[in-house]
PDB file of N, CA and C in Angstrom:
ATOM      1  N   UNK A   1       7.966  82.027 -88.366  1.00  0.00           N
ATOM      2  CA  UNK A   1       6.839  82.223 -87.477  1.00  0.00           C
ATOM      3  C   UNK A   1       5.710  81.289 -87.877  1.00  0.00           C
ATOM      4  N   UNK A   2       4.696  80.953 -86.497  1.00  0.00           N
ATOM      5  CA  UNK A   2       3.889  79.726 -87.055  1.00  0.00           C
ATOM      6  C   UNK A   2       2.664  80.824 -87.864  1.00  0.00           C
ATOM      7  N   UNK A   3       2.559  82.022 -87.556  1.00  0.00           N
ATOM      8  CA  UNK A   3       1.221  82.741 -87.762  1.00  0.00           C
ATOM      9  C   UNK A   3       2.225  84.011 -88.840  1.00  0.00           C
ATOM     10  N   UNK A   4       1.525  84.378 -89.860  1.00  0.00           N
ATOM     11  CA  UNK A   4       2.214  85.324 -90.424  1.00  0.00           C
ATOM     12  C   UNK A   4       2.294  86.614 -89.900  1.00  0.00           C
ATOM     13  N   UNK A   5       3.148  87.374 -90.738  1.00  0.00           N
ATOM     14  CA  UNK A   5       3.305  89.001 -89.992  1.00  0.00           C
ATOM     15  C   UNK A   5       2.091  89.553 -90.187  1.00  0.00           C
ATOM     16  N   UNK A   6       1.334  90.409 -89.015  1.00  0.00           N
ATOM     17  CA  UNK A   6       0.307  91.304 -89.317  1.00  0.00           C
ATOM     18  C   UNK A   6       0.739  92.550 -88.937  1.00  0.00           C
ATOM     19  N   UNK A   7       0.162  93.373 -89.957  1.00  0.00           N
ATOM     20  CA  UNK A   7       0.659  95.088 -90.023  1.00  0.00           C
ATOM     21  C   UNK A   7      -0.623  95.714 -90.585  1.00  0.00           C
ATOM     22  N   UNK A   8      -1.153  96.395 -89.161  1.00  0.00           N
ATOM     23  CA  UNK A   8      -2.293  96.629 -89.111  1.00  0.00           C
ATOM     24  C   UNK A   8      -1.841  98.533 -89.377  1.00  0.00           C
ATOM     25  N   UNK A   9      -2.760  99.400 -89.965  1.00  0.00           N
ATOM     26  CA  UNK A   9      -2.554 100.914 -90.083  1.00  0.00           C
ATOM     27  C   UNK A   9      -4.122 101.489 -89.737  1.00  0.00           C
ATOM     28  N   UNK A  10      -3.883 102.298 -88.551  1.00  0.00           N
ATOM     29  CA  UNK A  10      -5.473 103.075 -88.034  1.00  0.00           C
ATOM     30  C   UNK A  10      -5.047 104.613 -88.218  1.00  0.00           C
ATOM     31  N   UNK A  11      -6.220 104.952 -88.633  1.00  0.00           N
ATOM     32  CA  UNK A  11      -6.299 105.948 -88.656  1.00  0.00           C
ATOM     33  C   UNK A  11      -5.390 106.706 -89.359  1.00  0.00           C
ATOM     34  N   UNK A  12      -5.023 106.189 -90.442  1.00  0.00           N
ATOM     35  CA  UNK A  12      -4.292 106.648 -91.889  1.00  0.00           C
ATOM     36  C   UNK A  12      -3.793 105.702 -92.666  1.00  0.00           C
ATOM     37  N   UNK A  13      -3.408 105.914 -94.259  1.00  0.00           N
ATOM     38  CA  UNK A  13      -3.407 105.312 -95.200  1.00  0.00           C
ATOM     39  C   UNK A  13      -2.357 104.383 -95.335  1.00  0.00           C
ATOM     40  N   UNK A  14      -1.928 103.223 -95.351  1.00  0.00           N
ATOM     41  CA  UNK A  14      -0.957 102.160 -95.740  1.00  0.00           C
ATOM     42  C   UNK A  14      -0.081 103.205 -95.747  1.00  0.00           C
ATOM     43  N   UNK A  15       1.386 103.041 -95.534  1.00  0.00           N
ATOM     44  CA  UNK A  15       2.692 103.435 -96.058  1.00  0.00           C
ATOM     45  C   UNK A  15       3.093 102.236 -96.414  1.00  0.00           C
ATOM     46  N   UNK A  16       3.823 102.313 -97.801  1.00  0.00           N
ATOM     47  CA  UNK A  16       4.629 101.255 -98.176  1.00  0.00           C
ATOM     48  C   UNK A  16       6.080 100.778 -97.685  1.00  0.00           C
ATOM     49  N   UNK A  17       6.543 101.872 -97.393  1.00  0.00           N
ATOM     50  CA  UNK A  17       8.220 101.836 -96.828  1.00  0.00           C
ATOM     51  C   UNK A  17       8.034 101.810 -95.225  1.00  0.00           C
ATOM     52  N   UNK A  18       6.958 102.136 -94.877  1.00  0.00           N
ATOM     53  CA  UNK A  18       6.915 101.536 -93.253  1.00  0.00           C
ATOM     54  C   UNK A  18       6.836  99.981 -93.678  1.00  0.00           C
ATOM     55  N   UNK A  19       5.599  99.629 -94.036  1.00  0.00           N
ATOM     56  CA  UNK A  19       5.595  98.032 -94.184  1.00  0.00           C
ATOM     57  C   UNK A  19       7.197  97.338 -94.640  1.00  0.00           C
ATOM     58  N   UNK A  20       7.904  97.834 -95.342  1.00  0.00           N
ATOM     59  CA  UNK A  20       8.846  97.271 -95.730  1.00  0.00           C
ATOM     60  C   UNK A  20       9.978  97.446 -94.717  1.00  0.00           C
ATOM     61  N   UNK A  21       9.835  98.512 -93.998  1.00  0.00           N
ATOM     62  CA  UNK A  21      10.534  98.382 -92.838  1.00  0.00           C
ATOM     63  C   UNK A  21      10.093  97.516 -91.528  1.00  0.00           C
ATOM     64  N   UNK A  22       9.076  97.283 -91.163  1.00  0.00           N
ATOM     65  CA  UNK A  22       8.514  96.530 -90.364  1.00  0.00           C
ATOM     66  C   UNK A  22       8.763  95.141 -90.970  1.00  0.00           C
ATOM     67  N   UNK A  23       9.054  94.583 -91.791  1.00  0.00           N
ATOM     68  CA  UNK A  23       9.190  93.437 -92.919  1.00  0.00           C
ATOM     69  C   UNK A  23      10.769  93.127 -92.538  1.00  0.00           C
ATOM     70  N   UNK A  24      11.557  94.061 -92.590  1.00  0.00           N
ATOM     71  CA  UNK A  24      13.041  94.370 -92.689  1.00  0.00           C
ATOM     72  C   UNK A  24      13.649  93.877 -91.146  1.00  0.00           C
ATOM     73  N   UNK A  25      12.804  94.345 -90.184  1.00  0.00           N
ATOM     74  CA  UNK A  25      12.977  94.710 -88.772  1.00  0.00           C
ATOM     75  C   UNK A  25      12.639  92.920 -88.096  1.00  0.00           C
ATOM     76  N   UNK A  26      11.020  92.724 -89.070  1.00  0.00           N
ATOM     77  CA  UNK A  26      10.963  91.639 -88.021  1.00  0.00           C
ATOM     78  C   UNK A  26      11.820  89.653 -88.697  1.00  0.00           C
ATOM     79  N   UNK A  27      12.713  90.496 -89.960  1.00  0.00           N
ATOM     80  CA  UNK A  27      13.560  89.165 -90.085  1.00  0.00           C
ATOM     81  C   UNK A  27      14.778  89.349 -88.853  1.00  0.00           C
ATOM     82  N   UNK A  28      14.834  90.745 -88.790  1.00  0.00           N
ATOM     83  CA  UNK A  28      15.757  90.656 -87.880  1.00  0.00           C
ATOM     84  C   UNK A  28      15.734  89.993 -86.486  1.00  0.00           C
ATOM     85  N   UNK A  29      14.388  90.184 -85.959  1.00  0.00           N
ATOM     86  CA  UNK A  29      13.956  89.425 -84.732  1.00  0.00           C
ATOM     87  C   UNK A  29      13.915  87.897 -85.087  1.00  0.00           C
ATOM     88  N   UNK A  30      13.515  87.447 -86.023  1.00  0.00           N
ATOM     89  CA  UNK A  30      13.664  85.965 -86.632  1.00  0.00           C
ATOM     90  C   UNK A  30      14.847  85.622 -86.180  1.00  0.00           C
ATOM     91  N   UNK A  31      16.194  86.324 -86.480  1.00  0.00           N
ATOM     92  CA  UNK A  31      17.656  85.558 -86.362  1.00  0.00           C
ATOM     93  C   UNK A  31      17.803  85.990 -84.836  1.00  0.00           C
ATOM     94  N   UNK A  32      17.528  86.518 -84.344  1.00  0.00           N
ATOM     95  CA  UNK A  32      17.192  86.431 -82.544  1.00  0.00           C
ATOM     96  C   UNK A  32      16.653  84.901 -81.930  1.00  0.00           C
ATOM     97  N   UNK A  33      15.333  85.114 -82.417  1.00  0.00           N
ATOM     98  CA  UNK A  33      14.616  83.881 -81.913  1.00  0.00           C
ATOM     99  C   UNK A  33      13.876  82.955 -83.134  1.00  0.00           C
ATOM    100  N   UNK A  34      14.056  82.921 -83.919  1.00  0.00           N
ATOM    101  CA  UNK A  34      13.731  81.835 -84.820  1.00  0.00           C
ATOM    102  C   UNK A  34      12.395  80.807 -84.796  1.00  0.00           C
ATOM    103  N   UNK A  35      11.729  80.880 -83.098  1.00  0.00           N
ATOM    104  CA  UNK A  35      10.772  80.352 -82.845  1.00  0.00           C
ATOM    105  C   UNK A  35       9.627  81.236 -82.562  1.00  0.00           C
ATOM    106  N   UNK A  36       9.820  82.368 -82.753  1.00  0.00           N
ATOM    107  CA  UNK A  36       8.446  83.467 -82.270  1.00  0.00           C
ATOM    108  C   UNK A  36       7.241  82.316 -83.065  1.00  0.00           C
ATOM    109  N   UNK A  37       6.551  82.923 -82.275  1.00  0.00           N
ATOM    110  CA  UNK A  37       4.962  82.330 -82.922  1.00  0.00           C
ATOM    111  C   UNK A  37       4.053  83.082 -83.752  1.00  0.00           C
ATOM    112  N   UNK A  38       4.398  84.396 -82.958  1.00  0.00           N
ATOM    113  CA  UNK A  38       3.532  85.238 -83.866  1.00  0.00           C
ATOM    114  C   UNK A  38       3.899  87.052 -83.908  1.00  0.00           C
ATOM    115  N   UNK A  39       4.129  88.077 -84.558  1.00  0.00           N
ATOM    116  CA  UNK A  39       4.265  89.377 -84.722  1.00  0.00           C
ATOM    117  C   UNK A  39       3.091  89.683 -85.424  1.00  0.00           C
ATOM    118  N   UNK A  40       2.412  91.211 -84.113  1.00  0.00           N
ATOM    119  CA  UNK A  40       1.514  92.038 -84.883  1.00  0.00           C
ATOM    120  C   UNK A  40       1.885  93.202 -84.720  1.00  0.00           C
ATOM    121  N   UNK A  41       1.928  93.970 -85.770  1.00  0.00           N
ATOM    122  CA  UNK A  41       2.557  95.552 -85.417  1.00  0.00           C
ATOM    123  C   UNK A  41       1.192  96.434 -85.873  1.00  0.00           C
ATOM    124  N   UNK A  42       1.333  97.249 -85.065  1.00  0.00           N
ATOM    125  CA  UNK A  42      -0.578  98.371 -85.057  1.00  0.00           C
ATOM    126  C   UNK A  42       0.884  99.914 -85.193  1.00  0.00           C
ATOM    127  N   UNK A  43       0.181 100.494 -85.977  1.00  0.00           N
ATOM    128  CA  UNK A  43       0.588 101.592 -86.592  1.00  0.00           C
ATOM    129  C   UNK A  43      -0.704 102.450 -86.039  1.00  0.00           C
ATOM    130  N   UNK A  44      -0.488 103.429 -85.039  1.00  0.00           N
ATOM    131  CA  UNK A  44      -1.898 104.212 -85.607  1.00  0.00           C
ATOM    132  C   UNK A  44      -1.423 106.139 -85.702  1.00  0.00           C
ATOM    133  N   UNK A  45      -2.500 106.947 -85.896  1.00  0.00           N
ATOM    134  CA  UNK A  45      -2.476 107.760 -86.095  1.00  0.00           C
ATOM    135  C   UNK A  45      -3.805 108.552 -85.503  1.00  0.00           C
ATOM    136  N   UNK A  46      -4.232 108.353 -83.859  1.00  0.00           N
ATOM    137  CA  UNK A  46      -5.158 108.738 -83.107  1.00  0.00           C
ATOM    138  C   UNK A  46      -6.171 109.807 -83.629  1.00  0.00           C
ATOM    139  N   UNK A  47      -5.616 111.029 -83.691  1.00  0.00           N
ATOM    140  CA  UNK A  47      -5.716 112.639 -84.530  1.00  0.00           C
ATOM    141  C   UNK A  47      -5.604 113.397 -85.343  1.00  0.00           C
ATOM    142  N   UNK A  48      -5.855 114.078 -85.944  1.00  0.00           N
ATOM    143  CA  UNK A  48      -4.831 114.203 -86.770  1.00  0.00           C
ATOM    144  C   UNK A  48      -4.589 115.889 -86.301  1.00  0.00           C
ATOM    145  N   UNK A  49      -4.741 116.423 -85.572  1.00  0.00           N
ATOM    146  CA  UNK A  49      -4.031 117.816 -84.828  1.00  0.00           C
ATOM    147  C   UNK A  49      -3.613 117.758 -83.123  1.00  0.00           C
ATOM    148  N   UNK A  50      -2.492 117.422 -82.979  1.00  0.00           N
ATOM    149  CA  UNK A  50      -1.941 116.888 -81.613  1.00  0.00           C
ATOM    150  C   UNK A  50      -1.654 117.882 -80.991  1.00  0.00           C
ATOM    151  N   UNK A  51      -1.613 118.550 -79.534  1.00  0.00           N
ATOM    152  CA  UNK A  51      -1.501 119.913 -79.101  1.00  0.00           C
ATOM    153  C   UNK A  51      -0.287 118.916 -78.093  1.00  0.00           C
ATOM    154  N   UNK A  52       0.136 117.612 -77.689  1.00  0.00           N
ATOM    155  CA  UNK A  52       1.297 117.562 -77.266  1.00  0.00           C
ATOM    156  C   UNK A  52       1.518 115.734 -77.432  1.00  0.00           C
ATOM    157  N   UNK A  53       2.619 114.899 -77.471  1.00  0.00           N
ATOM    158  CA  UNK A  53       2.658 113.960 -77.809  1.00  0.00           C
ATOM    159  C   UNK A  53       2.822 113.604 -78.861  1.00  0.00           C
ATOM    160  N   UNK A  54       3.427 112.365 -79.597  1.00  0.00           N
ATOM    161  CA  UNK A  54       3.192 112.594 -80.712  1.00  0.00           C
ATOM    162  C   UNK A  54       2.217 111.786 -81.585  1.00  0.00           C
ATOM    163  N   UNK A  55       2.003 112.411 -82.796  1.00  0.00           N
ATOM    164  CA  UNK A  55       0.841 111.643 -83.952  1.00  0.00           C
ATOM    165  C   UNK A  55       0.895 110.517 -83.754  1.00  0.00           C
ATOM    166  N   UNK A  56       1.706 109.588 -83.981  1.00  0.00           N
ATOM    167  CA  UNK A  56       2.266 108.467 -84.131  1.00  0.00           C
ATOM    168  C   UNK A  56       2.013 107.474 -82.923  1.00  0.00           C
ATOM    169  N   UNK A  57       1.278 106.749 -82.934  1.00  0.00           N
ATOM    170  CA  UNK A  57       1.895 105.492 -82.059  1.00  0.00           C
ATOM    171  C   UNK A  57       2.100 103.825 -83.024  1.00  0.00           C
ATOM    172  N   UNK A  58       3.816 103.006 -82.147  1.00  0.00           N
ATOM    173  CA  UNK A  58       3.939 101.979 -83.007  1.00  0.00           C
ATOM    174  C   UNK A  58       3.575 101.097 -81.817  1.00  0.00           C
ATOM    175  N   UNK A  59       2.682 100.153 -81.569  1.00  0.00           N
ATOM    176  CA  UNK A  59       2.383  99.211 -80.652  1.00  0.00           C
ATOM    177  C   UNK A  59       3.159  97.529 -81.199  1.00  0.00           C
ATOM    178  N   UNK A  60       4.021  97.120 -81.003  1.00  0.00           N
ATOM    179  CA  UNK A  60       4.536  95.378 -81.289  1.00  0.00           C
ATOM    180  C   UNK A  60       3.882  94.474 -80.112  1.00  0.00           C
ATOM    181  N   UNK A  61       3.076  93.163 -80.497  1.00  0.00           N
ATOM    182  CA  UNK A  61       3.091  92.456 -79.823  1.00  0.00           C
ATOM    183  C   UNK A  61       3.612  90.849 -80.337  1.00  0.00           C
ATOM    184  N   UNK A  62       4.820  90.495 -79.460  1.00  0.00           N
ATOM    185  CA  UNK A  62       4.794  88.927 -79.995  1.00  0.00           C
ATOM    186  C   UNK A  62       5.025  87.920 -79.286  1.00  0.00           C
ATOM    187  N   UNK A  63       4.784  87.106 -79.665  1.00  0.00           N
ATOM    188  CA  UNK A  63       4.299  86.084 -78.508  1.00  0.00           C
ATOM    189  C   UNK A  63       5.451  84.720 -78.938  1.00  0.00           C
ATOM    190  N   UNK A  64       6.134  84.127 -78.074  1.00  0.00           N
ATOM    191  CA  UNK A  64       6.802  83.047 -78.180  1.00  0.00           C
ATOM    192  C   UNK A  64       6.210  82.119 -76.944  1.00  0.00           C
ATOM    193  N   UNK A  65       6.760  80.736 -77.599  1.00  0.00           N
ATOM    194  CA  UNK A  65       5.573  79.522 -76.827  1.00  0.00           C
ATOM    195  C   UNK A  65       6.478  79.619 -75.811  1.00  0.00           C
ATOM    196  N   UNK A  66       5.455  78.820 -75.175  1.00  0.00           N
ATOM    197  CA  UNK A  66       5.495  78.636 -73.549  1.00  0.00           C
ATOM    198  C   UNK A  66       4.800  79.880 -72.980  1.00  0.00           C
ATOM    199  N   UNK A  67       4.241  80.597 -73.389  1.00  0.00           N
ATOM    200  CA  UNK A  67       2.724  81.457 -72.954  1.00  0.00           C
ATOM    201  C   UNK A  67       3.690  82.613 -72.559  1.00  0.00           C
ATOM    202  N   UNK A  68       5.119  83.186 -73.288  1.00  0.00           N
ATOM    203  CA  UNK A  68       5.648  84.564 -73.393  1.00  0.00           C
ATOM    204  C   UNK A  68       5.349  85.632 -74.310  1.00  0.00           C
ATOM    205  N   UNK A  69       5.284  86.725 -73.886  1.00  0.00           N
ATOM    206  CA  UNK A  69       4.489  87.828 -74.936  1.00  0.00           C
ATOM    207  C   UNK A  69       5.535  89.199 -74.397  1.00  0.00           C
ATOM    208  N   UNK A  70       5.724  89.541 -75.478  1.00  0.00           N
ATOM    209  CA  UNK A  70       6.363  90.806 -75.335  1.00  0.00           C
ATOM    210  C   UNK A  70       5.702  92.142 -75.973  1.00  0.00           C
ATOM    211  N   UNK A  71       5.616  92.867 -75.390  1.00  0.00           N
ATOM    212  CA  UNK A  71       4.389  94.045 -76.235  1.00  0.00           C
ATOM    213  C   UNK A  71       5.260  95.231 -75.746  1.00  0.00           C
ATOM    214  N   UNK A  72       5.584  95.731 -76.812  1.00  0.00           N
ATOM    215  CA  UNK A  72       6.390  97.245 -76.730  1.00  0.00           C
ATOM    216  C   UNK A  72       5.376  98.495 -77.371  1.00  0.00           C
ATOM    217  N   UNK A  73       5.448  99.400 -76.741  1.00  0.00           N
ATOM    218  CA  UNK A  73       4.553 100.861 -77.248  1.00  0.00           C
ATOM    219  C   UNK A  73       5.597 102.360 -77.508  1.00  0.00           C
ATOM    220  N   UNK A  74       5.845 102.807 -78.704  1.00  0.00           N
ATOM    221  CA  UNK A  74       6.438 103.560 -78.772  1.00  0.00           C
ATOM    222  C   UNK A  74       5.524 105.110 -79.040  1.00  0.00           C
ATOM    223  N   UNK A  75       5.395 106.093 -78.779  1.00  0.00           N
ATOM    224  CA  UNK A  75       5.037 107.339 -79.134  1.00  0.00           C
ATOM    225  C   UNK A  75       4.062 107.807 -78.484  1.00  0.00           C
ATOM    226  N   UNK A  76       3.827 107.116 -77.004  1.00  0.00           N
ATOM    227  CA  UNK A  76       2.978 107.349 -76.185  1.00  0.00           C
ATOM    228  C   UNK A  76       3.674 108.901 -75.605  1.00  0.00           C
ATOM    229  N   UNK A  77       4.583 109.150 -75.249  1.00  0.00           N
ATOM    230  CA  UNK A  77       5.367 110.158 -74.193  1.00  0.00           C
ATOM    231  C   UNK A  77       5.419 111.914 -74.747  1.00  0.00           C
ATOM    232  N   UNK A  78       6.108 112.698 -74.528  1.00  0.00           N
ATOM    233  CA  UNK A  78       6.012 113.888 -74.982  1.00  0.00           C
ATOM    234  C   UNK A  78       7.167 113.997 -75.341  1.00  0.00           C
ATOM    235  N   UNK A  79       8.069 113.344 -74.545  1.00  0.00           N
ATOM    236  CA  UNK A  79       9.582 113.090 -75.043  1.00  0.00           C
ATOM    237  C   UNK A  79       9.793 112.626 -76.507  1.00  0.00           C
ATOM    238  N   UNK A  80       8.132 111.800 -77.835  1.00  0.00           N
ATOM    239  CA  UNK A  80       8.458 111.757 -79.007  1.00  0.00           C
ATOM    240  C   UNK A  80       7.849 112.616 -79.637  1.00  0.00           C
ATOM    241  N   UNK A  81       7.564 113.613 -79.087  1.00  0.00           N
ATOM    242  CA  UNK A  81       6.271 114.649 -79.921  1.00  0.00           C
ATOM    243  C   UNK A  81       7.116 114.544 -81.789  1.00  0.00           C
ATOM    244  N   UNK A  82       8.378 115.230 -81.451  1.00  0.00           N
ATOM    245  CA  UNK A  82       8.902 115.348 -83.145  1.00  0.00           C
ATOM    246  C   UNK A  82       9.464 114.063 -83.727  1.00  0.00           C
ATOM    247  N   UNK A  83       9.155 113.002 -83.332  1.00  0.00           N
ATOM    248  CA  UNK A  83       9.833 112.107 -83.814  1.00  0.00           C
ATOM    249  C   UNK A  83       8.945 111.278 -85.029  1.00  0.00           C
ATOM    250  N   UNK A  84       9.679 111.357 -86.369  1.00  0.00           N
ATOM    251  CA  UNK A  84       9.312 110.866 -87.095  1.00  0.00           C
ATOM    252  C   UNK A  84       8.641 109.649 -87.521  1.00  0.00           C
ATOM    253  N   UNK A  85       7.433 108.883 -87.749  1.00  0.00           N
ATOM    254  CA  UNK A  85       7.301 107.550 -87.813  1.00  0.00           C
ATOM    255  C   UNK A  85       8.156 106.263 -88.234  1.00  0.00           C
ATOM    256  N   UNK A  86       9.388 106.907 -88.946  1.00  0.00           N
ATOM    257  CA  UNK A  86       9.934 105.505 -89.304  1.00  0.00           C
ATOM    258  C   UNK A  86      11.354 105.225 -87.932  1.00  0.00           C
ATOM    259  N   UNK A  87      11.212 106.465 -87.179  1.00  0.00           N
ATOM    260  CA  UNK A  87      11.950 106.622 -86.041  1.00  0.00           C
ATOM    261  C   UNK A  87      11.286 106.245 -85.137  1.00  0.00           C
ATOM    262  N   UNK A  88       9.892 105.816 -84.687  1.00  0.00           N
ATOM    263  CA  UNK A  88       9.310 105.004 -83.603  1.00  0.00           C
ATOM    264  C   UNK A  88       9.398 103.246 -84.007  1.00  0.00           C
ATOM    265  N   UNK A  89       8.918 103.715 -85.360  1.00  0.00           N
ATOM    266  CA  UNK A  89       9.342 101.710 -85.526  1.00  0.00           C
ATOM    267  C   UNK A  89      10.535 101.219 -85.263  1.00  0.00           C
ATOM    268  N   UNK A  90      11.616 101.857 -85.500  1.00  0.00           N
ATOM    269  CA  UNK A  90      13.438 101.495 -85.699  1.00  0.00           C
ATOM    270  C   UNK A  90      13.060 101.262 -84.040  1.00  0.00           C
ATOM    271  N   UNK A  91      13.020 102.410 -83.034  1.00  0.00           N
ATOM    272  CA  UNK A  91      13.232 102.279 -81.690  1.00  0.00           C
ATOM    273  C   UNK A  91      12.111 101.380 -81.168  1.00  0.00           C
ATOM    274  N   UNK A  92      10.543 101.126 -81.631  1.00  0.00           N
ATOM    275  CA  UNK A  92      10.031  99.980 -81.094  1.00  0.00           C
ATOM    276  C   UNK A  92      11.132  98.298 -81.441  1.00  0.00           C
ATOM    277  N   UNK A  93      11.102  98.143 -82.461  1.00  0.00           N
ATOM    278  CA  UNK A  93      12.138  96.771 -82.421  1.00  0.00           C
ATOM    279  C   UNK A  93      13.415  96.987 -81.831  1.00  0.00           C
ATOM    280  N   UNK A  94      13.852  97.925 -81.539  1.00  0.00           N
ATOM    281  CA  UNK A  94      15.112  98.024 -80.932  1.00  0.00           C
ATOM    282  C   UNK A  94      14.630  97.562 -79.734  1.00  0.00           C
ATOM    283  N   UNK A  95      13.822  97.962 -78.853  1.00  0.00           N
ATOM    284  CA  UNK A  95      13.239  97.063 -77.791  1.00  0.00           C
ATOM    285  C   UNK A  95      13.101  96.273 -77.766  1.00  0.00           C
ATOM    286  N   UNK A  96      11.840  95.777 -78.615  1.00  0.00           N
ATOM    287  CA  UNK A  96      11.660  94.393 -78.690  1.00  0.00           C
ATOM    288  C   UNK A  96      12.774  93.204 -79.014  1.00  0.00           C
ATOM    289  N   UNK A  97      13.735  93.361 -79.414  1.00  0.00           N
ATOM    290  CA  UNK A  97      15.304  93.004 -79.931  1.00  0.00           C
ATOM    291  C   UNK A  97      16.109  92.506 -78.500  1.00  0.00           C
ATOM    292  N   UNK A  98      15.698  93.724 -77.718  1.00  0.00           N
ATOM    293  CA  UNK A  98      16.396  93.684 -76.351  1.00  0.00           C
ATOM    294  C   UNK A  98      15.617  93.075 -75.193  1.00  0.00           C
ATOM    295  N   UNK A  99      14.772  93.005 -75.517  1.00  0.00           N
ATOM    296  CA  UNK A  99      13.589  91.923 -74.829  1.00  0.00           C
ATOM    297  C   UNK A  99      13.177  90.813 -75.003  1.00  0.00           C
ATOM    298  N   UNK A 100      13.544  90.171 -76.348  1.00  0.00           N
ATOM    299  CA  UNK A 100      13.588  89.050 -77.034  1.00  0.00           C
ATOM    300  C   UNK A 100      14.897  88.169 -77.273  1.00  0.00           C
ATOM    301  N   UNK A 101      16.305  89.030 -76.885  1.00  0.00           N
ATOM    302  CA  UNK A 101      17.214  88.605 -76.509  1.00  0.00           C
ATOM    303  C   UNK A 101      17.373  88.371 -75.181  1.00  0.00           C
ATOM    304  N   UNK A 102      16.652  88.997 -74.184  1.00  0.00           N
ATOM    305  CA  UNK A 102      16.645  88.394 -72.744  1.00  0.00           C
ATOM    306  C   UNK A 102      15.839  87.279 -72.725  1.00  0.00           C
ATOM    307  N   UNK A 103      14.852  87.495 -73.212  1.00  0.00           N
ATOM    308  CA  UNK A 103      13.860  86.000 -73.135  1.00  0.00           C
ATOM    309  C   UNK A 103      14.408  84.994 -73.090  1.00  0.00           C
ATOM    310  N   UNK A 104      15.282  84.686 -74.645  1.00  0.00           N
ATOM    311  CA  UNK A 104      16.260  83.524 -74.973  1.00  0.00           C
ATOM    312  C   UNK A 104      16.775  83.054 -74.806  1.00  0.00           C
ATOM    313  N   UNK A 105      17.548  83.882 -73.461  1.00  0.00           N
ATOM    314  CA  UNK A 105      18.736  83.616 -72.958  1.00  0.00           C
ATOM    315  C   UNK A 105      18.436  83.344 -71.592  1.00  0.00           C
ATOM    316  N   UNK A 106      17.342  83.340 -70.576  1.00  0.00           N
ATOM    317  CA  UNK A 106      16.609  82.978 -69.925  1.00  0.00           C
ATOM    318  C   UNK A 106      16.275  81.371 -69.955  1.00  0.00           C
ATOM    319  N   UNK A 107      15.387  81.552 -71.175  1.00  0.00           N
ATOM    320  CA  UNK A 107      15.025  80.578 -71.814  1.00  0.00           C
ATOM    321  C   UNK A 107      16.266  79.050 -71.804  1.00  0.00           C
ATOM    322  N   UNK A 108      16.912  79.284 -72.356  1.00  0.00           N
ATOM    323  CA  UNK A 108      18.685  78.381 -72.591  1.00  0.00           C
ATOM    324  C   UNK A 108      18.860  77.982 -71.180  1.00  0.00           C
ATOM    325  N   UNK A 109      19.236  79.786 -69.737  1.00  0.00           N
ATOM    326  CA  UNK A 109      19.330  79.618 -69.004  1.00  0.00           C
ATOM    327  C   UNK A 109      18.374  78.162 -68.167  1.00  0.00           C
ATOM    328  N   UNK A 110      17.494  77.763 -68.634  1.00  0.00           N
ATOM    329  CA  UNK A 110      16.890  77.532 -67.753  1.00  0.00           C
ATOM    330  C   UNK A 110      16.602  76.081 -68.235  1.00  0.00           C
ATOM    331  N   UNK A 111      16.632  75.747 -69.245  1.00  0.00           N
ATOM    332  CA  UNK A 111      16.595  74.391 -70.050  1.00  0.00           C
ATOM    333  C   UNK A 111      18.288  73.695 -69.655  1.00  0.00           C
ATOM    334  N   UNK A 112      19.264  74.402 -69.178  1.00  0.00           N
ATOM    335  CA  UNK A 112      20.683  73.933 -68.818  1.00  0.00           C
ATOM    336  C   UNK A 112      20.487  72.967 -67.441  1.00  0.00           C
TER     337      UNK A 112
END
């Protein structure tokens, strides 16, 4: 990447094994696209007593040249109320994975 990884945490304290999973996750997007420009991942933690939804939101935004941006939001819904934080990051890059493999292949598509 031309810009390094940023791993931003609101509204609660660093986790170390998130960062290292977010670390883990976005080499994986590297061997996808190899040219991203830039990954920022926002961790936050809005409340801290939620009456529905869950605590957690993982926001990814990354941007590959030619003015493409992919921004995935996980833990907005009610459908993640119990879902654990290192279970919104796994399923935010699982998106972004699947959105960054269409890009690419677009991308190829269209340079042919």
């Amino acid at each position: 990447m031309q810009v390094p990884l940023e791993i931003s945490f609101h509204g609660m304290e660093t986790k170390q094994h998130i960062q290292d999973l977010i670390h883990e996750k976005t080499e994986k997007l590297e061997q996808v696209c190899d040219y991203m420009s830039s990954c920022r991942v926002a961790i936050e933690k809005p409340q801290e007593h939620v009456s529905s939804g869950n605590p957690y939101r993982v926001r990814l935004d990354i941007n590959v040249p030619h003015n493409h941006r992919i921004t995935v939001e996980e833990g907005l819904g009610d459908t993640d109320m119990h879902a654990e934080l290192h279970q919104l990051v796994r399923r935010a890059f699982k998106v972004a994975r699947r959105q960054l493999k269409n890009l690419v292949e677009q991308q190829k598509n269209h340079q042919v």
